[in-house]
N, C-alpha and C. Protein backbone atom coordinates (compact mmCIF):
# COMPACT_ATOMS: atom_id res chain seq x y z
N UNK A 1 10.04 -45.51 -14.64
CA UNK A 1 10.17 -44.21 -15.29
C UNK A 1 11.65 -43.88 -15.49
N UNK A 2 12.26 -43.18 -16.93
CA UNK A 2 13.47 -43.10 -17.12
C UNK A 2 13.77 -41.57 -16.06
N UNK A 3 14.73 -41.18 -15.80
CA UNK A 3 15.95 -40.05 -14.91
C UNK A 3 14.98 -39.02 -15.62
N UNK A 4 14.98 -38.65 -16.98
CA UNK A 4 14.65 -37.43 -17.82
C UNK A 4 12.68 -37.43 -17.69
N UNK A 5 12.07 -38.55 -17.93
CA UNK A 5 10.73 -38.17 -17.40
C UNK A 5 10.80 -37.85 -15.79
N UNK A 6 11.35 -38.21 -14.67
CA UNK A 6 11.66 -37.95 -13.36
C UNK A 6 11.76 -36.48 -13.60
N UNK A 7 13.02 -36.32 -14.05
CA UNK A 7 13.12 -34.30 -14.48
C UNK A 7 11.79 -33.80 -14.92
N UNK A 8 11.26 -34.65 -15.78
CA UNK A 8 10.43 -33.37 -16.50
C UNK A 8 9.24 -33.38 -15.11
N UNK A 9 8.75 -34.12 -14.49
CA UNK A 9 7.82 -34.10 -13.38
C UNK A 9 8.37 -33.00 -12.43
N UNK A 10 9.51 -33.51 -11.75
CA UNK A 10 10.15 -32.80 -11.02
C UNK A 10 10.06 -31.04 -11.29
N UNK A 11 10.45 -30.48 -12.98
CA UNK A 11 10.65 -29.34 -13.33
C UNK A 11 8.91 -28.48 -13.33
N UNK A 12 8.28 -29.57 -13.90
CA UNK A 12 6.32 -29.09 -13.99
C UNK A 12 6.16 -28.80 -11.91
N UNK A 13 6.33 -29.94 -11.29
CA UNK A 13 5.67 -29.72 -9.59
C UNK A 13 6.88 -28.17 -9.11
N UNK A 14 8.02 -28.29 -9.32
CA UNK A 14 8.86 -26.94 -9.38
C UNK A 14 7.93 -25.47 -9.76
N UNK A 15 7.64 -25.81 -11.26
CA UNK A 15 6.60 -24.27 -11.96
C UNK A 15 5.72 -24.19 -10.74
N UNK A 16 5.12 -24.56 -10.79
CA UNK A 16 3.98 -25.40 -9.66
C UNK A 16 3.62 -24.39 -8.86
N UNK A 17 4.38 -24.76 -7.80
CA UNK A 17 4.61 -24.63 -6.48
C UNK A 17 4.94 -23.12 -6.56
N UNK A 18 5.99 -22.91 -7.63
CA UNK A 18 6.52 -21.52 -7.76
C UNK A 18 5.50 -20.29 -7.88
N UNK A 19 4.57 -20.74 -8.75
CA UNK A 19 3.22 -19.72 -9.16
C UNK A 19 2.53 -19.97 -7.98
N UNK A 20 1.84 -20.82 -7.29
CA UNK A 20 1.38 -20.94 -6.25
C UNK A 20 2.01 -19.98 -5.08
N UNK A 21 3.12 -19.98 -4.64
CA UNK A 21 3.60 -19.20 -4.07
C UNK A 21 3.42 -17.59 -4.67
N UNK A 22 3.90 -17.67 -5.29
CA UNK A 22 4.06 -15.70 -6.02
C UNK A 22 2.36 -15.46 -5.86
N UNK A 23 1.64 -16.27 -6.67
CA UNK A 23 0.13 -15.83 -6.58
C UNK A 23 -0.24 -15.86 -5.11
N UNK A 24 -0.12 -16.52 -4.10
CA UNK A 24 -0.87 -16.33 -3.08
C UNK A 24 -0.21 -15.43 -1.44
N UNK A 25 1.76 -14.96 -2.42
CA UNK A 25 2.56 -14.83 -0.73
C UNK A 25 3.28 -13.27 -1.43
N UNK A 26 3.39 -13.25 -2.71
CA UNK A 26 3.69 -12.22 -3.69
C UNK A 26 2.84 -11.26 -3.06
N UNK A 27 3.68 -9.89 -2.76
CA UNK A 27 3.14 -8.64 -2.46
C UNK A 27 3.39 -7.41 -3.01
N UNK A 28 2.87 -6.88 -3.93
CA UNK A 28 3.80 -5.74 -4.77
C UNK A 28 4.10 -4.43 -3.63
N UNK A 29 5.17 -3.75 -4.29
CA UNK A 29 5.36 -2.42 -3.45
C UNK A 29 4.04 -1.85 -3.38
N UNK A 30 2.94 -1.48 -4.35
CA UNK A 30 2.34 -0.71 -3.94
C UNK A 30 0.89 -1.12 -3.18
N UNK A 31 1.07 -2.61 -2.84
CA UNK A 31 0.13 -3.29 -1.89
C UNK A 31 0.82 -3.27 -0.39
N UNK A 32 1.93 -3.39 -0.50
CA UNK A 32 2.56 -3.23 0.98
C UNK A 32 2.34 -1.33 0.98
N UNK A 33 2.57 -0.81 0.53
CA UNK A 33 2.74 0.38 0.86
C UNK A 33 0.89 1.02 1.19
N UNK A 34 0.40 0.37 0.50
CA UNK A 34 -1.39 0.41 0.77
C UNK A 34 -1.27 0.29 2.38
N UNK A 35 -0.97 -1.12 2.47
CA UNK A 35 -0.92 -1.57 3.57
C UNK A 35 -1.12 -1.11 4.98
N UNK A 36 0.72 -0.14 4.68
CA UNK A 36 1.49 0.53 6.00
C UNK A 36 0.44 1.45 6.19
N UNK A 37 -0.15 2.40 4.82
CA UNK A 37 -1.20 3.55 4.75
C UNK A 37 -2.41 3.31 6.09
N UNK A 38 -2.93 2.35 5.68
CA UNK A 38 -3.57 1.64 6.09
C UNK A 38 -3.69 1.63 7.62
N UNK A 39 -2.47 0.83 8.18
CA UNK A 39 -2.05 0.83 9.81
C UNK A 39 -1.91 1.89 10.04
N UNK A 40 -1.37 2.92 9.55
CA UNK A 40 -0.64 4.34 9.80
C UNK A 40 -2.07 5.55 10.44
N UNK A 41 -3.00 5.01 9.73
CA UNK A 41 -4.02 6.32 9.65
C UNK A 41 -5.19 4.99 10.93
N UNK A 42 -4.60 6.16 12.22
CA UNK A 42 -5.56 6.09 13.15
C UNK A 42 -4.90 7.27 13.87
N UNK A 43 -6.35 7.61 14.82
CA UNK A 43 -6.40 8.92 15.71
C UNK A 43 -7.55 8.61 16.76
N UNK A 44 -7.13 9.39 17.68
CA UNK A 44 -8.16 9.51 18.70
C UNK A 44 -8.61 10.84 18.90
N UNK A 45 -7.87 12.37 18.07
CA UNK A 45 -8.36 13.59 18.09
C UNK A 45 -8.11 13.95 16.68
N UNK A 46 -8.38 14.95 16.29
CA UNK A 46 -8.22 15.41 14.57
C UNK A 46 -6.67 15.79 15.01
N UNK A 47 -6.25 16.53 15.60
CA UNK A 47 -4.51 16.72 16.19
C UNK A 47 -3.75 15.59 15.80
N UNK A 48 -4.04 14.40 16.27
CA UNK A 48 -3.23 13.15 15.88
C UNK A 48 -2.86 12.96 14.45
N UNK A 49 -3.61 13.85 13.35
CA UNK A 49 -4.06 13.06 11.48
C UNK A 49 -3.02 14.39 11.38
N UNK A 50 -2.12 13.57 10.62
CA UNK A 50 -1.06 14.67 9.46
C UNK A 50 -1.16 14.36 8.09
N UNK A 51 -1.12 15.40 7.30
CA UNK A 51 -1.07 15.00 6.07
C UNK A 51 0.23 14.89 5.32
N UNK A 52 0.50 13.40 4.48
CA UNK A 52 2.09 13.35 4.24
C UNK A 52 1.94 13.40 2.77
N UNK A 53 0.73 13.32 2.11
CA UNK A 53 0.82 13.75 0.47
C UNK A 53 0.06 14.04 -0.17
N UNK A 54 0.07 14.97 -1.19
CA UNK A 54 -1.61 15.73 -2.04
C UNK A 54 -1.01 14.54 -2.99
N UNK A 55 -2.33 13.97 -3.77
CA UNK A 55 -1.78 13.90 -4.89
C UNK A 55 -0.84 12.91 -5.10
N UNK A 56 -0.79 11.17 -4.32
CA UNK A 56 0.21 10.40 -4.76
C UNK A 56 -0.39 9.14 -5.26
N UNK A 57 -0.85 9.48 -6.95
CA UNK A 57 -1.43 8.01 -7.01
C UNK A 57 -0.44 6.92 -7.23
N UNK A 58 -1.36 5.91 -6.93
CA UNK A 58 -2.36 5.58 -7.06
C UNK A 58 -3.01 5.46 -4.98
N UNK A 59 -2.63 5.96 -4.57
CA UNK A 59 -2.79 5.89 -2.82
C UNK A 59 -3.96 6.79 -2.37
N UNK A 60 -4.23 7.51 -3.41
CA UNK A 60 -5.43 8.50 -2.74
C UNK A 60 -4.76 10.28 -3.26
N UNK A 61 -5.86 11.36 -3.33
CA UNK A 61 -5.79 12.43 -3.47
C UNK A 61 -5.17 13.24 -2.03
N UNK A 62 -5.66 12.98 -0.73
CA UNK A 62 -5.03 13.51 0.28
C UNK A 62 -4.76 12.26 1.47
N UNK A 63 -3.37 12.24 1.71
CA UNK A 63 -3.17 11.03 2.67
C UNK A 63 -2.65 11.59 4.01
N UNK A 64 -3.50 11.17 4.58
CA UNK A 64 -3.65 11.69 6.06
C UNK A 64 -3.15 10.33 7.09
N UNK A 65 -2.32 10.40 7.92
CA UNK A 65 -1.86 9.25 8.73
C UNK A 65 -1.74 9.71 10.28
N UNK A 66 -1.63 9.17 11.41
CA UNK A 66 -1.03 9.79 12.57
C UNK A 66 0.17 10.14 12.55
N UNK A 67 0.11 11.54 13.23
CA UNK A 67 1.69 12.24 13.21
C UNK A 67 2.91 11.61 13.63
N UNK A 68 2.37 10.37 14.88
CA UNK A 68 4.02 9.79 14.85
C UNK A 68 4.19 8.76 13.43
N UNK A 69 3.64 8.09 12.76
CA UNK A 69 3.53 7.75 11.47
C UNK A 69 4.26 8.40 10.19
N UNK A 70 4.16 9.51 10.65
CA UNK A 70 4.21 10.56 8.92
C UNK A 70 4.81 10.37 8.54
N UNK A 71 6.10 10.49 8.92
CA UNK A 71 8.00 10.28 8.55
C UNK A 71 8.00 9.48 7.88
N UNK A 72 7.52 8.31 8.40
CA UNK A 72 8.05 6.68 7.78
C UNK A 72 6.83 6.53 6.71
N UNK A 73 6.11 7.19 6.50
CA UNK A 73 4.68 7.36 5.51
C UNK A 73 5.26 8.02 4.35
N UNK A 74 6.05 9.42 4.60
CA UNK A 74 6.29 10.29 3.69
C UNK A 74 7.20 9.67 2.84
N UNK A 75 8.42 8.59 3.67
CA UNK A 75 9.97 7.70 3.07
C UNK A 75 9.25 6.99 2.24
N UNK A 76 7.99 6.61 2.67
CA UNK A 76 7.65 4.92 1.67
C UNK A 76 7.24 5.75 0.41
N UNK A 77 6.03 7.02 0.29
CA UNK A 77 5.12 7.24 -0.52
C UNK A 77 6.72 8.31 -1.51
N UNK A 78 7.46 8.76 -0.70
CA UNK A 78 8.80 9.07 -1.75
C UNK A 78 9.21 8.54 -2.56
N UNK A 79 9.90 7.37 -1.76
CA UNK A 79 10.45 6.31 -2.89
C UNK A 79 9.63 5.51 -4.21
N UNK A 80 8.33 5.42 -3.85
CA UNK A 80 7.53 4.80 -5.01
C UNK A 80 7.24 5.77 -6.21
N UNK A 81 7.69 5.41 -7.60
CA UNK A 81 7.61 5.77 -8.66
C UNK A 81 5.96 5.61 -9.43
N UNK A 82 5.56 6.72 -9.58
CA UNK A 82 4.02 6.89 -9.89
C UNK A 82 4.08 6.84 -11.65
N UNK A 83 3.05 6.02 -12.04
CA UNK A 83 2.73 6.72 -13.46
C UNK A 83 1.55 6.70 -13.88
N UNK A 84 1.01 7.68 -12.58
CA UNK A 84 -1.05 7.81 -12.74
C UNK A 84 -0.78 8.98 -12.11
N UNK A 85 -1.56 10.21 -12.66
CA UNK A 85 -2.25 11.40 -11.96
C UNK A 85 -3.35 11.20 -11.80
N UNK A 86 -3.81 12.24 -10.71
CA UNK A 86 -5.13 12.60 -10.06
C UNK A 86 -5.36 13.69 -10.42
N UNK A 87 -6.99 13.76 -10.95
CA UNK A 87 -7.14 15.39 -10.78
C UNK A 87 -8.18 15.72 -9.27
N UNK A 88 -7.68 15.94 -8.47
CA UNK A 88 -8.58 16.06 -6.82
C UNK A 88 -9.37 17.19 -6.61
N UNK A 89 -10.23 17.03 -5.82
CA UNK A 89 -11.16 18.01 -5.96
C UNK A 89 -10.85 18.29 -4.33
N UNK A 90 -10.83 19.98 -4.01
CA UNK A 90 -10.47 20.67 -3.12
C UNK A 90 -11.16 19.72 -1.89
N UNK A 91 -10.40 20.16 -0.84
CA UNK A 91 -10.88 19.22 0.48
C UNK A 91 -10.96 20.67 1.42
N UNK A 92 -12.16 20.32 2.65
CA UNK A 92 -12.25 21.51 3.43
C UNK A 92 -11.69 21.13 4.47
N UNK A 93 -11.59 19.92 4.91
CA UNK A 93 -10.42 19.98 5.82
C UNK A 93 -10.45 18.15 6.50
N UNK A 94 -9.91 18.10 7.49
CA UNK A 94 -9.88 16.56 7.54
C UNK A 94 -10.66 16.28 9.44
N UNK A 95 -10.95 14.96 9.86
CA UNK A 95 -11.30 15.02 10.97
C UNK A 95 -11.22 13.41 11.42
N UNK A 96 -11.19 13.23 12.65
CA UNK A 96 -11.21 11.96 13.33
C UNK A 96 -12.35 11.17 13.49
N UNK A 97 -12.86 10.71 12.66
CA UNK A 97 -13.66 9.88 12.83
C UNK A 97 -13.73 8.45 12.75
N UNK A 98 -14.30 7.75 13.78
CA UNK A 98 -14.07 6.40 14.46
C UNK A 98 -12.94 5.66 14.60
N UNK A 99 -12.26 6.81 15.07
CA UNK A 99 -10.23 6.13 15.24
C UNK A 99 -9.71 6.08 13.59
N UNK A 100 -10.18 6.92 12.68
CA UNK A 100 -9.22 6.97 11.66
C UNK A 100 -9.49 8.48 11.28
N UNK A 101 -8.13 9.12 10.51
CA UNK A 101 -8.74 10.60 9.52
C UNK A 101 -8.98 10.27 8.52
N UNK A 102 -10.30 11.08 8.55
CA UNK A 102 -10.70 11.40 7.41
C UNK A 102 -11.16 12.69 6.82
N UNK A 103 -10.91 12.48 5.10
CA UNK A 103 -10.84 14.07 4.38
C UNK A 103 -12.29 14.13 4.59
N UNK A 104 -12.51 15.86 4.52
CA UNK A 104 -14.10 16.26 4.22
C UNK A 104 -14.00 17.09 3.29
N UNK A 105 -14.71 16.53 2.32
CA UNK A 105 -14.57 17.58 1.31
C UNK A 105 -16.05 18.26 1.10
């Protein structure tokens, strides 16, 4: 095989590998930030669940997390740039159920 077919193999297993990676290790901001949501919202009393945002899509209409959580909940769901509204329908209030909050509407 000539140097330049070597390259062109070399440059195709390169693409390769590259998409393979992004498709299966690739995490967008707003999947990591799902994520943290995610870990963040547990409780063992309704006291523990704070709410850090009405209204931040695409994450949900009311996001409720544990209070030592909130801070670092409120920094992430700040910084992310939205371009989806919600229209939410009133909530009566939120509660602890099975180690996570949840809204009751």
């Amino acid at each position: 095989m000539s140097k330049r077919t070597l390259s062109l193999f070399f440059l195709f297993d390169l693409a390769v590998v590259s998409f393979i990676f992004l498709y299966f290790f690739y995490e967008s901001e707003e999947d990591r930030i799902k994520r943290q949501i995610e870990a963040a919202n547990y409780c063992e009393v309704v006291s523990d669940c704070q709410q850090v945002a009405v209204s931040k899509c695409p994450f949900g209409c009311y996001i409720y997390v544990n209070k030592d959580e909130g801070g670092r909940i409120e920094e992430l769901l700040s910084g992310f740039q939205s371009n989806c509204e919600y229209g939410c329908i009133e909530m009566k209030g939120v509660d602890c159920v099975n180690n996570t909050c949840e809204v009751i509407h």
